[in-house]
C-alpha atoms as a PDB file:
ATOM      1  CA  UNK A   1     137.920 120.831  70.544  1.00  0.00           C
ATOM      2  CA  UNK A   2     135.358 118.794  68.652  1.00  0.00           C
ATOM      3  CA  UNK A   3     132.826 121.683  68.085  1.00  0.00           C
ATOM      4  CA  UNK A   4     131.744 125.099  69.946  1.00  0.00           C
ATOM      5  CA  UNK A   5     128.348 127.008  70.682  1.00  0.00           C
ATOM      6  CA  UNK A   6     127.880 130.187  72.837  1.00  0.00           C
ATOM      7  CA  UNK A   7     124.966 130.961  74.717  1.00  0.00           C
ATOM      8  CA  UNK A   8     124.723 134.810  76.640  1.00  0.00           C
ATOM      9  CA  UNK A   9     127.316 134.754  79.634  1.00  0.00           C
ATOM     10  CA  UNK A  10     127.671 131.179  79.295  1.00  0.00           C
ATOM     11  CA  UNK A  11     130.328 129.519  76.774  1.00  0.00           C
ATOM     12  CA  UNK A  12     129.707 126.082  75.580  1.00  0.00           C
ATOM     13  CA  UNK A  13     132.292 123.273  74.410  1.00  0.00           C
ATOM     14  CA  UNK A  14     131.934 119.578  73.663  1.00  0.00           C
ATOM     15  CA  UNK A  15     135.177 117.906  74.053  1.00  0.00           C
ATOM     16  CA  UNK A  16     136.528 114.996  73.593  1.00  0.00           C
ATOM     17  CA  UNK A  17     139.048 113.232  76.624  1.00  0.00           C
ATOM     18  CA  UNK A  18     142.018 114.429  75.397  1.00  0.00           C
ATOM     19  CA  UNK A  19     144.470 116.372  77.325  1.00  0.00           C
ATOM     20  CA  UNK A  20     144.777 118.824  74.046  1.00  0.00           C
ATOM     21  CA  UNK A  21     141.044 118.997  74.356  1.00  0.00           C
ATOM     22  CA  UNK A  22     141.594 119.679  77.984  1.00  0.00           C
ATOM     23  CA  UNK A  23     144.447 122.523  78.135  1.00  0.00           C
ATOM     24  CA  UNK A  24     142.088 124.458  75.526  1.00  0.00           C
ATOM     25  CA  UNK A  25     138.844 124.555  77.655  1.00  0.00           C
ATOM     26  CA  UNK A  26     141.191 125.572  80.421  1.00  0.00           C
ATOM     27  CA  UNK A  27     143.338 127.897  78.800  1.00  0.00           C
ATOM     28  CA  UNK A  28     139.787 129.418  77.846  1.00  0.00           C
ATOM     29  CA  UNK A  29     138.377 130.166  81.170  1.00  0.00           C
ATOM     30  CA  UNK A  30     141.488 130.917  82.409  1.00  0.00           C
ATOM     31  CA  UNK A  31     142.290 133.438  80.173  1.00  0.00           C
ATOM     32  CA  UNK A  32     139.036 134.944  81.578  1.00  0.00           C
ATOM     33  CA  UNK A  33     139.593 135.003  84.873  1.00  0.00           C
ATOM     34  CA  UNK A  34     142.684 136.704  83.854  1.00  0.00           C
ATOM     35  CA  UNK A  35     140.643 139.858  82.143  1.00  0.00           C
ATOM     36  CA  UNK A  36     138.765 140.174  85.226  1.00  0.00           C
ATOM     37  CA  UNK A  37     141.692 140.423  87.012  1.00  0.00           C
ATOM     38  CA  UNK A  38     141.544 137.020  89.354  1.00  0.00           C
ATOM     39  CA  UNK A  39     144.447 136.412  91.786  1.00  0.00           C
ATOM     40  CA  UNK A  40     147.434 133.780  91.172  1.00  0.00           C
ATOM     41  CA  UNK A  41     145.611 131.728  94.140  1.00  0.00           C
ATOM     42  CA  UNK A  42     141.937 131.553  91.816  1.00  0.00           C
ATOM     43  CA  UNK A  43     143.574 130.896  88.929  1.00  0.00           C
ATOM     44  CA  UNK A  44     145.484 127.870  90.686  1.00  0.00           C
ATOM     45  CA  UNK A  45     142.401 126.777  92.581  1.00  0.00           C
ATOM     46  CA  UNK A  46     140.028 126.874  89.697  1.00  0.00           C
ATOM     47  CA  UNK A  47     142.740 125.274  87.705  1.00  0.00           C
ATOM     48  CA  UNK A  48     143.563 122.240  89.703  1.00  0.00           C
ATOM     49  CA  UNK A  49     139.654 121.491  90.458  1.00  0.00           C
ATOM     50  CA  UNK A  50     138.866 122.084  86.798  1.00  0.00           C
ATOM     51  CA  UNK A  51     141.633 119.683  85.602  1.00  0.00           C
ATOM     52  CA  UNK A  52     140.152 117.011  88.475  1.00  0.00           C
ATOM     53  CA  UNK A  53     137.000 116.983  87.024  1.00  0.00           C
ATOM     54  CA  UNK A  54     137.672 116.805  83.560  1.00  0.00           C
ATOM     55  CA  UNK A  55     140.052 113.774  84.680  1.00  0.00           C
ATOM     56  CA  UNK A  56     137.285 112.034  86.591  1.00  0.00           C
ATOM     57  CA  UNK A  57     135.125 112.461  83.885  1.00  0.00           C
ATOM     58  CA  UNK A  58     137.244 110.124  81.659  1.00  0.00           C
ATOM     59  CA  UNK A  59     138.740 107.724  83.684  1.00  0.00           C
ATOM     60  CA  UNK A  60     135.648 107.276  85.534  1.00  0.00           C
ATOM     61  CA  UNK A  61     132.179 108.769  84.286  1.00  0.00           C
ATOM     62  CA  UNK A  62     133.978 107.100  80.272  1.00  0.00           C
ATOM     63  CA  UNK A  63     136.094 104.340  82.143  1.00  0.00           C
ATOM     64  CA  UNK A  64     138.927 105.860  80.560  1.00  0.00           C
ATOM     65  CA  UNK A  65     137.395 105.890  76.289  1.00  0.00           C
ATOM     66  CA  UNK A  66     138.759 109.329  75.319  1.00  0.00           C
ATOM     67  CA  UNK A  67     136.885 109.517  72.004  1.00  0.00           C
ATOM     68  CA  UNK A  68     133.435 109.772  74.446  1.00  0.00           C
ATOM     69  CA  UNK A  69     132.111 113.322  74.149  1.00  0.00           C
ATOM     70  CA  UNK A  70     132.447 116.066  77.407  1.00  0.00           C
ATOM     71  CA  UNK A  71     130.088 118.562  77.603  1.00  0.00           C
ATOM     72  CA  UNK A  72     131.635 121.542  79.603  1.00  0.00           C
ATOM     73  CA  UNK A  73     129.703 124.773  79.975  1.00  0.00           C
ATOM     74  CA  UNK A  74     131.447 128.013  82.127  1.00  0.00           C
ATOM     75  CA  UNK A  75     130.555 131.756  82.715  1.00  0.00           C
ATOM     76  CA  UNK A  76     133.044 133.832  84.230  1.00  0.00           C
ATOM     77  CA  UNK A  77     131.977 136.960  85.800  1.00  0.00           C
ATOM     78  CA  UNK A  78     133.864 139.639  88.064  1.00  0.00           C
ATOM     79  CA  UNK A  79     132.482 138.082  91.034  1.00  0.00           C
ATOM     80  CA  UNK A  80     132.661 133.906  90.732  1.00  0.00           C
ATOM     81  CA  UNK A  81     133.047 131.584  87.993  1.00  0.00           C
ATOM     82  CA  UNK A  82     130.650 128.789  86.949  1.00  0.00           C
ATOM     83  CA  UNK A  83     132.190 125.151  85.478  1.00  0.00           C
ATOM     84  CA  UNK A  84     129.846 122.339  84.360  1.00  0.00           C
ATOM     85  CA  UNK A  85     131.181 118.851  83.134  1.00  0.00           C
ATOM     86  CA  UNK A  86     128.654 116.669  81.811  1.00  0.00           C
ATOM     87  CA  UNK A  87     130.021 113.019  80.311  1.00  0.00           C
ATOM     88  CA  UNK A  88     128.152 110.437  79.260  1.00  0.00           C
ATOM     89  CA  UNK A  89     128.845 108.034  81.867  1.00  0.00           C
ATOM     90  CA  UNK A  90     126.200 105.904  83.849  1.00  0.00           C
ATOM     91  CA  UNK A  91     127.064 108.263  86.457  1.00  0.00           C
ATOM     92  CA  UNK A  92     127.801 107.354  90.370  1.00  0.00           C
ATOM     93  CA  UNK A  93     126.719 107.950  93.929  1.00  0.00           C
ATOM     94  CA  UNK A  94     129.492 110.466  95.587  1.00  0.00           C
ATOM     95  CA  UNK A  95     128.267 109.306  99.108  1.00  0.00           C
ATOM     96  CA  UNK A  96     130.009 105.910  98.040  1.00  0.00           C
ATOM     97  CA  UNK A  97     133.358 107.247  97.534  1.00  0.00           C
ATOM     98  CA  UNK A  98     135.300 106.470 100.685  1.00  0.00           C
ATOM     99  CA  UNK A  99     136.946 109.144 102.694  1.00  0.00           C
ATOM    100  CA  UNK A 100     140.800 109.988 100.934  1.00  0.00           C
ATOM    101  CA  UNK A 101     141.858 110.874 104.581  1.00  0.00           C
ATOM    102  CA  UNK A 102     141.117 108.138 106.221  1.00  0.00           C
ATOM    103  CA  UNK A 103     144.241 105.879 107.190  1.00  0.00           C
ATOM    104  CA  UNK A 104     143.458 102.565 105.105  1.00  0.00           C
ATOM    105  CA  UNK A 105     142.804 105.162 102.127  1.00  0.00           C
ATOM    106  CA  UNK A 106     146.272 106.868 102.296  1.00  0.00           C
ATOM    107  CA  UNK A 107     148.129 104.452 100.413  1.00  0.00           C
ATOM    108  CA  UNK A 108     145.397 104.318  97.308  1.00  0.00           C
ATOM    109  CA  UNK A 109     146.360 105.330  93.842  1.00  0.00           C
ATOM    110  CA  UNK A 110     142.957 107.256  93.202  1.00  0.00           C
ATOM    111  CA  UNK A 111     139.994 108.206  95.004  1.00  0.00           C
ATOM    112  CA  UNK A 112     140.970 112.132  96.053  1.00  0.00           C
ATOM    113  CA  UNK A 113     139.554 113.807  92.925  1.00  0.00           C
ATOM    114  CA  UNK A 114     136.080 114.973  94.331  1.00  0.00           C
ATOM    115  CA  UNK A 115     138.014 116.190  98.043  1.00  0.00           C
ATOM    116  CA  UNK A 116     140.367 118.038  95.723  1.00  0.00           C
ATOM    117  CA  UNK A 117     137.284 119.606  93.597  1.00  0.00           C
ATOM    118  CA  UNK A 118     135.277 120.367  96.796  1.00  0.00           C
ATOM    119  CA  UNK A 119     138.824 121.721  98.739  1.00  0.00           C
ATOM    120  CA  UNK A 120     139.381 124.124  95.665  1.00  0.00           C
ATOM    121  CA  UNK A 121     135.745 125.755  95.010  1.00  0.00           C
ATOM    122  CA  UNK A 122     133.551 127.509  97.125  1.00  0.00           C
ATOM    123  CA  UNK A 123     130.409 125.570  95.506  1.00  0.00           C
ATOM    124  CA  UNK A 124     130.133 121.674  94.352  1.00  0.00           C
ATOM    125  CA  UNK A 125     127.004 119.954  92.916  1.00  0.00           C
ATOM    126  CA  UNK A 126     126.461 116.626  91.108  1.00  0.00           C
ATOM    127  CA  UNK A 127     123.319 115.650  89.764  1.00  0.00           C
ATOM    128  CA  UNK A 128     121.299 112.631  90.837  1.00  0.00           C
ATOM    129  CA  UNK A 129     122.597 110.652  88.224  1.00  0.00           C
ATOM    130  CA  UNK A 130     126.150 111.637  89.257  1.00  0.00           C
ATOM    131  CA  UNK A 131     127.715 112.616  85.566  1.00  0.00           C
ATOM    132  CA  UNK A 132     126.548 116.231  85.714  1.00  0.00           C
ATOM    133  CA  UNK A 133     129.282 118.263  88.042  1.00  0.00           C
ATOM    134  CA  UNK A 134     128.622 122.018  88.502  1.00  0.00           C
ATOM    135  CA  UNK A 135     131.361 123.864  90.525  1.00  0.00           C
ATOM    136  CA  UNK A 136     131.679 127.827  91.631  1.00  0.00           C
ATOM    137  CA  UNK A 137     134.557 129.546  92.623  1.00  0.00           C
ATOM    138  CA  UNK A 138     134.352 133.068  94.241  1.00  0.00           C
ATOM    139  CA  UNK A 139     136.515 135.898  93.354  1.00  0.00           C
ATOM    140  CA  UNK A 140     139.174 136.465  96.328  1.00  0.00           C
ATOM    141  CA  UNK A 141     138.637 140.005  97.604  1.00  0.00           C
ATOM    142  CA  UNK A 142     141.108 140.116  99.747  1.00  0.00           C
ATOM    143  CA  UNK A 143     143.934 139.920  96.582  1.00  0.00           C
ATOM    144  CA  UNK A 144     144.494 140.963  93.427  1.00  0.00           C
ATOM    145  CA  UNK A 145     145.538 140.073  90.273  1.00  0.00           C
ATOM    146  CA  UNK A 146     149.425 138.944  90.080  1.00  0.00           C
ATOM    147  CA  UNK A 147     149.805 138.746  94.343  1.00  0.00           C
ATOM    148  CA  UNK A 148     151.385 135.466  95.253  1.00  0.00           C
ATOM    149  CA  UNK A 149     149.958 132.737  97.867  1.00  0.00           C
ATOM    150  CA  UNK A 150     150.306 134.181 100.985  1.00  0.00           C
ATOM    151  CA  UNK A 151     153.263 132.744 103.151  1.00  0.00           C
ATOM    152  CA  UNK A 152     153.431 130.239 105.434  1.00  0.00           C
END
């Protein structure tokens, strides 16, 4: 991690795009999830979504620089938690991002980052400039800590 501040109930990192850089952050909120006893499915949800926009925020909002700086700020309580990636990227209009379902989009390499963010947490909101993303997940009350996805 490139350096660290805390504010009350909200941690602050500045990263850089890294995937060492990235598995700490994670590791960091995930651990904290963990201590207020999340479910597997959270964890994996908050996980996958997290990783997305940390990915995005390289190879899109940094057209793929990794020594440009991400701002990531995240509270975890016992009821949601609270993700923020901010990089310094000119920043883009989500409403131009073509639908990842549609047929002629099936066969593209990229484009299903923000449909995975949105699928995973309960909450998703970009900025008008389009490089701030703030995403909330809420705690599953209906498992607890260590139960597995339910079946099929």
């Amino acid at each position: 991690m490139c350096s660290k501040a805390e504010q009350p109930d909200k941690q602050r990192v500045t990263i850089c795009g890294l995937r060492e850089s990235f598995d700490e952050v994670q590791e960091s909120v995930l651990d904290l999830m963990r201590q207020n006893q999340y479910c597997d499915h959270d964890l994996f949800s908050v996980r996958v979504a997290f990783e997305e926009a940390l990915a995005n925020a390289v190879l899109h909002g940094h057209q793929g620089d990794t020594t440009s700086e991400i701002d990531v700020l995240w509270s975890v309580t016992s009821e949601f938690v609270e993700i923020e990636v901010i990089d310094q990227g000119r920043g883009y209009d989500p409403q131009t991002i073509p639908d990842p379902t549609a047929n002629e989009n099936l066969t593209l390499p990229s484009g299903r980052g923000l449909a995975m963010i949105r699928a995973f947490m309960n909450e998703v909101h970009l900025n008008e400039r389009g490089n701030h993303l703030r995403m909330v997940r809420h705690k599953d009350q209906n498992h607890t800590q260590g139960a597995e996805f339910p079946s099929a």
